[in-house]
C-alpha atoms as a PDB file:
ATOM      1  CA  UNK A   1      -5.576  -9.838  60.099  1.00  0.00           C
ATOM      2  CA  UNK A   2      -3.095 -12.581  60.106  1.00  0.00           C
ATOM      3  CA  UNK A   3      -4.669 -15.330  62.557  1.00  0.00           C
ATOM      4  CA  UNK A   4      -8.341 -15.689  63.562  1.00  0.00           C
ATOM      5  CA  UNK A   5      -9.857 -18.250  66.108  1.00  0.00           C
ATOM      6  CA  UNK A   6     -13.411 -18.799  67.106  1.00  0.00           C
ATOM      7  CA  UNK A   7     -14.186 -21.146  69.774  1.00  0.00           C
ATOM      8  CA  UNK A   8     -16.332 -22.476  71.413  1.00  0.00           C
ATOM      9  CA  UNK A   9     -18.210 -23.815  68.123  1.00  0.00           C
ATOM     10  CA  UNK A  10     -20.875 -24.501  68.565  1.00  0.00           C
ATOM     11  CA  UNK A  11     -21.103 -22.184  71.568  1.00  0.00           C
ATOM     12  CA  UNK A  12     -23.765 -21.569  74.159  1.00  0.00           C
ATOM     13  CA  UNK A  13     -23.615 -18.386  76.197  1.00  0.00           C
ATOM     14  CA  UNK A  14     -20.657 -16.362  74.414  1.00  0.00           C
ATOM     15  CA  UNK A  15     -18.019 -16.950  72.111  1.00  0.00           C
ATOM     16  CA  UNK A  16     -14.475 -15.882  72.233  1.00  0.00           C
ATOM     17  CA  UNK A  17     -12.770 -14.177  69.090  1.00  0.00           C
ATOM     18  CA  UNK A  18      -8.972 -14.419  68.942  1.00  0.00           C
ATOM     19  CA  UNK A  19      -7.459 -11.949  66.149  1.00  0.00           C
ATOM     20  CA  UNK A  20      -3.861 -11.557  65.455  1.00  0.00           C
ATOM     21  CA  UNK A  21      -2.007  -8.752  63.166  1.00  0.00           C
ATOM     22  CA  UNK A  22       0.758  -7.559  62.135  1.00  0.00           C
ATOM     23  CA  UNK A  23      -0.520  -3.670  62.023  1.00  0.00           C
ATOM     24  CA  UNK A  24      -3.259  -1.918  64.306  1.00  0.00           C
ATOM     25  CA  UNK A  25      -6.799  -1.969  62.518  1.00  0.00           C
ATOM     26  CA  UNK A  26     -10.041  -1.058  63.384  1.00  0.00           C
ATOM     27  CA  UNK A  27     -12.486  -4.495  63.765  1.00  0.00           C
ATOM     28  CA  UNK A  28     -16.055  -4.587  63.476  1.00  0.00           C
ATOM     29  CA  UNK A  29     -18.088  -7.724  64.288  1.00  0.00           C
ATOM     30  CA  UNK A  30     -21.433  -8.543  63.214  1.00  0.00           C
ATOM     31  CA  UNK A  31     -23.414 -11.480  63.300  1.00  0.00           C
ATOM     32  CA  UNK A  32     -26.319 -12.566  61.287  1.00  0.00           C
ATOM     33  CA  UNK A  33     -29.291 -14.706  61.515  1.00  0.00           C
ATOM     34  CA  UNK A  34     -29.348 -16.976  58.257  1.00  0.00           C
ATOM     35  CA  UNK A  35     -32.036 -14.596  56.547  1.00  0.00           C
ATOM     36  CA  UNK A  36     -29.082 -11.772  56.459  1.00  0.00           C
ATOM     37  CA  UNK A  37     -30.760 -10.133  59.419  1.00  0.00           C
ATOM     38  CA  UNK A  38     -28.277  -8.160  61.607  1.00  0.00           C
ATOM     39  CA  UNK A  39     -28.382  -9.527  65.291  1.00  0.00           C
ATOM     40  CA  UNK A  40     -25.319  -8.291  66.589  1.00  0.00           C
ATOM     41  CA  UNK A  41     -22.888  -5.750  65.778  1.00  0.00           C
ATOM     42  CA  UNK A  42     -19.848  -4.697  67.776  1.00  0.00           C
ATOM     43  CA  UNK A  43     -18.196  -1.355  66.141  1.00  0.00           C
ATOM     44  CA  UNK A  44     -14.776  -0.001  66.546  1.00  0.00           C
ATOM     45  CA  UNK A  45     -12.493  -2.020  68.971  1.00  0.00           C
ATOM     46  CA  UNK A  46      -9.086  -1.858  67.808  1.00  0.00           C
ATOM     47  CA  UNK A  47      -6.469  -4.874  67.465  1.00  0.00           C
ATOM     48  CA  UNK A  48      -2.562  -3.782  67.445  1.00  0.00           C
ATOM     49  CA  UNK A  49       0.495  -5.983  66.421  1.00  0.00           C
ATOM     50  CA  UNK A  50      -0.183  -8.690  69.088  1.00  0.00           C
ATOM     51  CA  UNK A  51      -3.004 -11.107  69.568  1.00  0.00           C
ATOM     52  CA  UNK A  52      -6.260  -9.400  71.051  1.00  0.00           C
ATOM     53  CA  UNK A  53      -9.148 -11.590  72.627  1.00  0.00           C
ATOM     54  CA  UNK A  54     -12.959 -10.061  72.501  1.00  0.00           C
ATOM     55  CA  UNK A  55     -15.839 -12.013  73.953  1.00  0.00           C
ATOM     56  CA  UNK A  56     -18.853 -11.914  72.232  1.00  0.00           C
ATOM     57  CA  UNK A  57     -21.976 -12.455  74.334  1.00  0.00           C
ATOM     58  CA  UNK A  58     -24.563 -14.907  72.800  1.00  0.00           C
ATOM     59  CA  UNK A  59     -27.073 -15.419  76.045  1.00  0.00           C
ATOM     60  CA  UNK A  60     -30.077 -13.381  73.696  1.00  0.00           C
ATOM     61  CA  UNK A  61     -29.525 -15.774  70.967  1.00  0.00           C
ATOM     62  CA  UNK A  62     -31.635 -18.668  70.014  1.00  0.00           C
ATOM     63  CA  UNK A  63     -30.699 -21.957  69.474  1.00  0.00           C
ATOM     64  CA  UNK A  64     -29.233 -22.153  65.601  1.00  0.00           C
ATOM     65  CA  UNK A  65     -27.100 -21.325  62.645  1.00  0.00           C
ATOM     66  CA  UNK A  66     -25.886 -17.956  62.494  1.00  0.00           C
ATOM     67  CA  UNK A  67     -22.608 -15.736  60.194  1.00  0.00           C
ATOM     68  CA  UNK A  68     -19.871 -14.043  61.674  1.00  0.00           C
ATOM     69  CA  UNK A  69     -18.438 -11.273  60.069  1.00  0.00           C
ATOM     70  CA  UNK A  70     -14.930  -9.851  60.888  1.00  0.00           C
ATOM     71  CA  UNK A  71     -14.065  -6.771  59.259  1.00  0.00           C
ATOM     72  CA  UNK A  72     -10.860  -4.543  59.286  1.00  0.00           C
ATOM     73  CA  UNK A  73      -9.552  -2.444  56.559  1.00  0.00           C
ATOM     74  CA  UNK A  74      -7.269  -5.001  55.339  1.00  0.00           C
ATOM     75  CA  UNK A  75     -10.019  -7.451  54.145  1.00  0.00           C
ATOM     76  CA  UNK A  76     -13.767  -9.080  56.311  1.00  0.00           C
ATOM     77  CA  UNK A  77     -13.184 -12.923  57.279  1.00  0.00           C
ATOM     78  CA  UNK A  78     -17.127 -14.633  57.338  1.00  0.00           C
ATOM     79  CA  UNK A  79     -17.737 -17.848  59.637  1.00  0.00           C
ATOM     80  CA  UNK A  80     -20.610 -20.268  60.441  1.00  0.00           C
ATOM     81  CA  UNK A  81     -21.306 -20.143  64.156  1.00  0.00           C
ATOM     82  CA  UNK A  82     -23.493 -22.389  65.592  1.00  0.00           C
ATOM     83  CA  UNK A  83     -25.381 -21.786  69.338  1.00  0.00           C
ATOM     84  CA  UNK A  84     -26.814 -24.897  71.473  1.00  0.00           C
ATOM     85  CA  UNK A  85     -28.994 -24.199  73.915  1.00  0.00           C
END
């Protein structure tokens, strides 16, 4: 992954991941409450060599803190995200 951006922050009904490489890889997102408990996990979309944009739905969530988690083969990015209701 060369370039991540996560917007809106603090977000309210979804949140829109943009992710950028240089080389196609295999992403996984999952996002965590802050006791480590798995909330949401999205599992094998692929990003090429161009900039890819993947909304994540956050309707079911309550209002809070939660962690992102990128992963790819080349490395996992982790980011506060933070829903208001």
């Amino acid at each position: 992954m060369n370039h991540i951006s996560i917007h809106p922050n603090p977000a309210k009904n979804y949140i829109e991941l943009g992710i950028k490489s240089v080389n196609t890889e295999k992403v996984t997102i999952s996002i965590y409450d802050l006791n480590s408990k798995l909330i949401i996990s999205d599992i094998g979309f692929e990003v090429s060599n161009h900039f890819t944009s993947k909304i994540i739905n956050t309707t079911d969530l309550l209002s809070g803190e939660y962690i992102l988690k990128i992963e790819t083969n080349e490395g996992s990015v982790i980011q506060k995200i933070i829903i208001s209701k």
